[in-house]
C-alpha atoms as a PDB file:
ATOM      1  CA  UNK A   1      71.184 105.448  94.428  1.00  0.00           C
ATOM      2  CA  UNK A   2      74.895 104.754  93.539  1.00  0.00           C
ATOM      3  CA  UNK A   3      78.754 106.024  93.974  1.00  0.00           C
ATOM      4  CA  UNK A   4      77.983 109.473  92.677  1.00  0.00           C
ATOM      5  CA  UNK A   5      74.912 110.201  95.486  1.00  0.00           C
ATOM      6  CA  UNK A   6      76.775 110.540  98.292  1.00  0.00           C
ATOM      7  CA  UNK A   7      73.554 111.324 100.786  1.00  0.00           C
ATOM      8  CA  UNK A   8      72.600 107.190 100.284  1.00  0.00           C
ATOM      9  CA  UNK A   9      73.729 103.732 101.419  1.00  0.00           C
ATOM     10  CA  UNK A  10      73.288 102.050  98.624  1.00  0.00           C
ATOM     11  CA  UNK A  11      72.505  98.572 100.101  1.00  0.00           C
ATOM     12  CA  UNK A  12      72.190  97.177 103.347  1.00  0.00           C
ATOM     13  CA  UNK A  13      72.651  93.706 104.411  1.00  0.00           C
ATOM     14  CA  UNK A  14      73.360  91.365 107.713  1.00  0.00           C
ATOM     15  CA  UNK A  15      75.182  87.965 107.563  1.00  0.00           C
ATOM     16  CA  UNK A  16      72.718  86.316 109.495  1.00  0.00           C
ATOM     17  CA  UNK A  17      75.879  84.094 110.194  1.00  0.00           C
ATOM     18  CA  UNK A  18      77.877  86.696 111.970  1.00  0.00           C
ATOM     19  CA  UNK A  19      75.254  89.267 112.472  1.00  0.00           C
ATOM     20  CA  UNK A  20      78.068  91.637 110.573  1.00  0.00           C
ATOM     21  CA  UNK A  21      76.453  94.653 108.614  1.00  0.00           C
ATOM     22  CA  UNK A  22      77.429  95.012 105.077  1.00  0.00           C
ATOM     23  CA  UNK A  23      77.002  98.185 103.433  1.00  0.00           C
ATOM     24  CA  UNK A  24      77.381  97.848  99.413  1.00  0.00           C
ATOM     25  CA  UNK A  25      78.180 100.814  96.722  1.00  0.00           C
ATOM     26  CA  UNK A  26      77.228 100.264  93.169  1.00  0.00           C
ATOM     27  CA  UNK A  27      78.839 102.095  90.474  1.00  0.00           C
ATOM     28  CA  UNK A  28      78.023 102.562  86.908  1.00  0.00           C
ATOM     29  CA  UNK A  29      80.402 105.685  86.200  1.00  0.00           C
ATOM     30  CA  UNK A  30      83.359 104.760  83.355  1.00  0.00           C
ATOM     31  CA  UNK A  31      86.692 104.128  84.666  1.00  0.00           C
ATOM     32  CA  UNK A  32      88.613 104.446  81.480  1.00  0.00           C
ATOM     33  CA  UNK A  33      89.269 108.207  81.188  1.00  0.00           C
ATOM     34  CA  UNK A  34      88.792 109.899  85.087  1.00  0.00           C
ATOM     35  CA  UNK A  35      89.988 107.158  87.273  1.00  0.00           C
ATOM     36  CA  UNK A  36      91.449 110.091  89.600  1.00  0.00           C
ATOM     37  CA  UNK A  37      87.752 111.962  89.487  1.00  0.00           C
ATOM     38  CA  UNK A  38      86.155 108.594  90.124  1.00  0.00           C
ATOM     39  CA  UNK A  39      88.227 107.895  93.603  1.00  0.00           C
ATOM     40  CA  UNK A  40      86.780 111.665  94.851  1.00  0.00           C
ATOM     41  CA  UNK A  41      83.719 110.685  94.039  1.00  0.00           C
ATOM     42  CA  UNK A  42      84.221 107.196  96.261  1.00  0.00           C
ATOM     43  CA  UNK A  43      85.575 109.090  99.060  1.00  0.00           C
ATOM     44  CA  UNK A  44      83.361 111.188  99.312  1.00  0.00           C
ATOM     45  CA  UNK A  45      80.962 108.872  99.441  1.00  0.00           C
ATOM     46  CA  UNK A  46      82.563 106.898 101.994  1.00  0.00           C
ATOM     47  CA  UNK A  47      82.154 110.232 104.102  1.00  0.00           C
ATOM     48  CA  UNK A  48      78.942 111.240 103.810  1.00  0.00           C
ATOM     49  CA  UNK A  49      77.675 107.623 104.429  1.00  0.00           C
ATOM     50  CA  UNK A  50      79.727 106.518 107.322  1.00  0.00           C
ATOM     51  CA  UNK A  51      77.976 105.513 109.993  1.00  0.00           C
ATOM     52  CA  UNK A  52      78.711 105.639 113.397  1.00  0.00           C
ATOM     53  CA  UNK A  53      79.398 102.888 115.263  1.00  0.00           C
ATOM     54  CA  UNK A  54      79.541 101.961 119.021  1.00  0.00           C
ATOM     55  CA  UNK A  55      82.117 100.720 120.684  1.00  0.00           C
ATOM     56  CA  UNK A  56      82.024  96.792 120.844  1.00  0.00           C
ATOM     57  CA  UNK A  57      80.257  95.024 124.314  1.00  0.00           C
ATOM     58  CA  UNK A  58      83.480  93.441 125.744  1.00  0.00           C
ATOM     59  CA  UNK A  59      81.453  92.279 128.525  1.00  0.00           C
ATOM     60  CA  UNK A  60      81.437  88.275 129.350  1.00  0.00           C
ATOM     61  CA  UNK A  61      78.031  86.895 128.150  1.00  0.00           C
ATOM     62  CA  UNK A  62      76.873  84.186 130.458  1.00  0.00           C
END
């Protein structure tokens, strides 16, 4: 699982703090020679793993 397999999430994580999801990439491609290829391949990514999220309770919590 990394930047260039764009079906998976990497890794998953909650601040137990803020309850805040964190999703991580990892990437071992080589930025030295394709650095235009290599910001497809993160956007893409960032498409096919986008989750989607509902809208936040603005309800009073008592």
């Amino acid at each position: 699982m990394a930047v260039d397999d764009p079906k998976t999430v990497d890794v998953v994580s909650v601040d137990r703090a803020t309850s805040e999801v964190i999703l991580d990439v990892t990437d071992h491609l080589d930025w030295s020679d394709q650095a235009v290829h290599h910001l497809v391949v993160y956007k893409t990514k960032a498409a096919k793993t986008a989750l989607p999220l509902p809208a936040p309770d603005t309800r009073r919590k008592r």
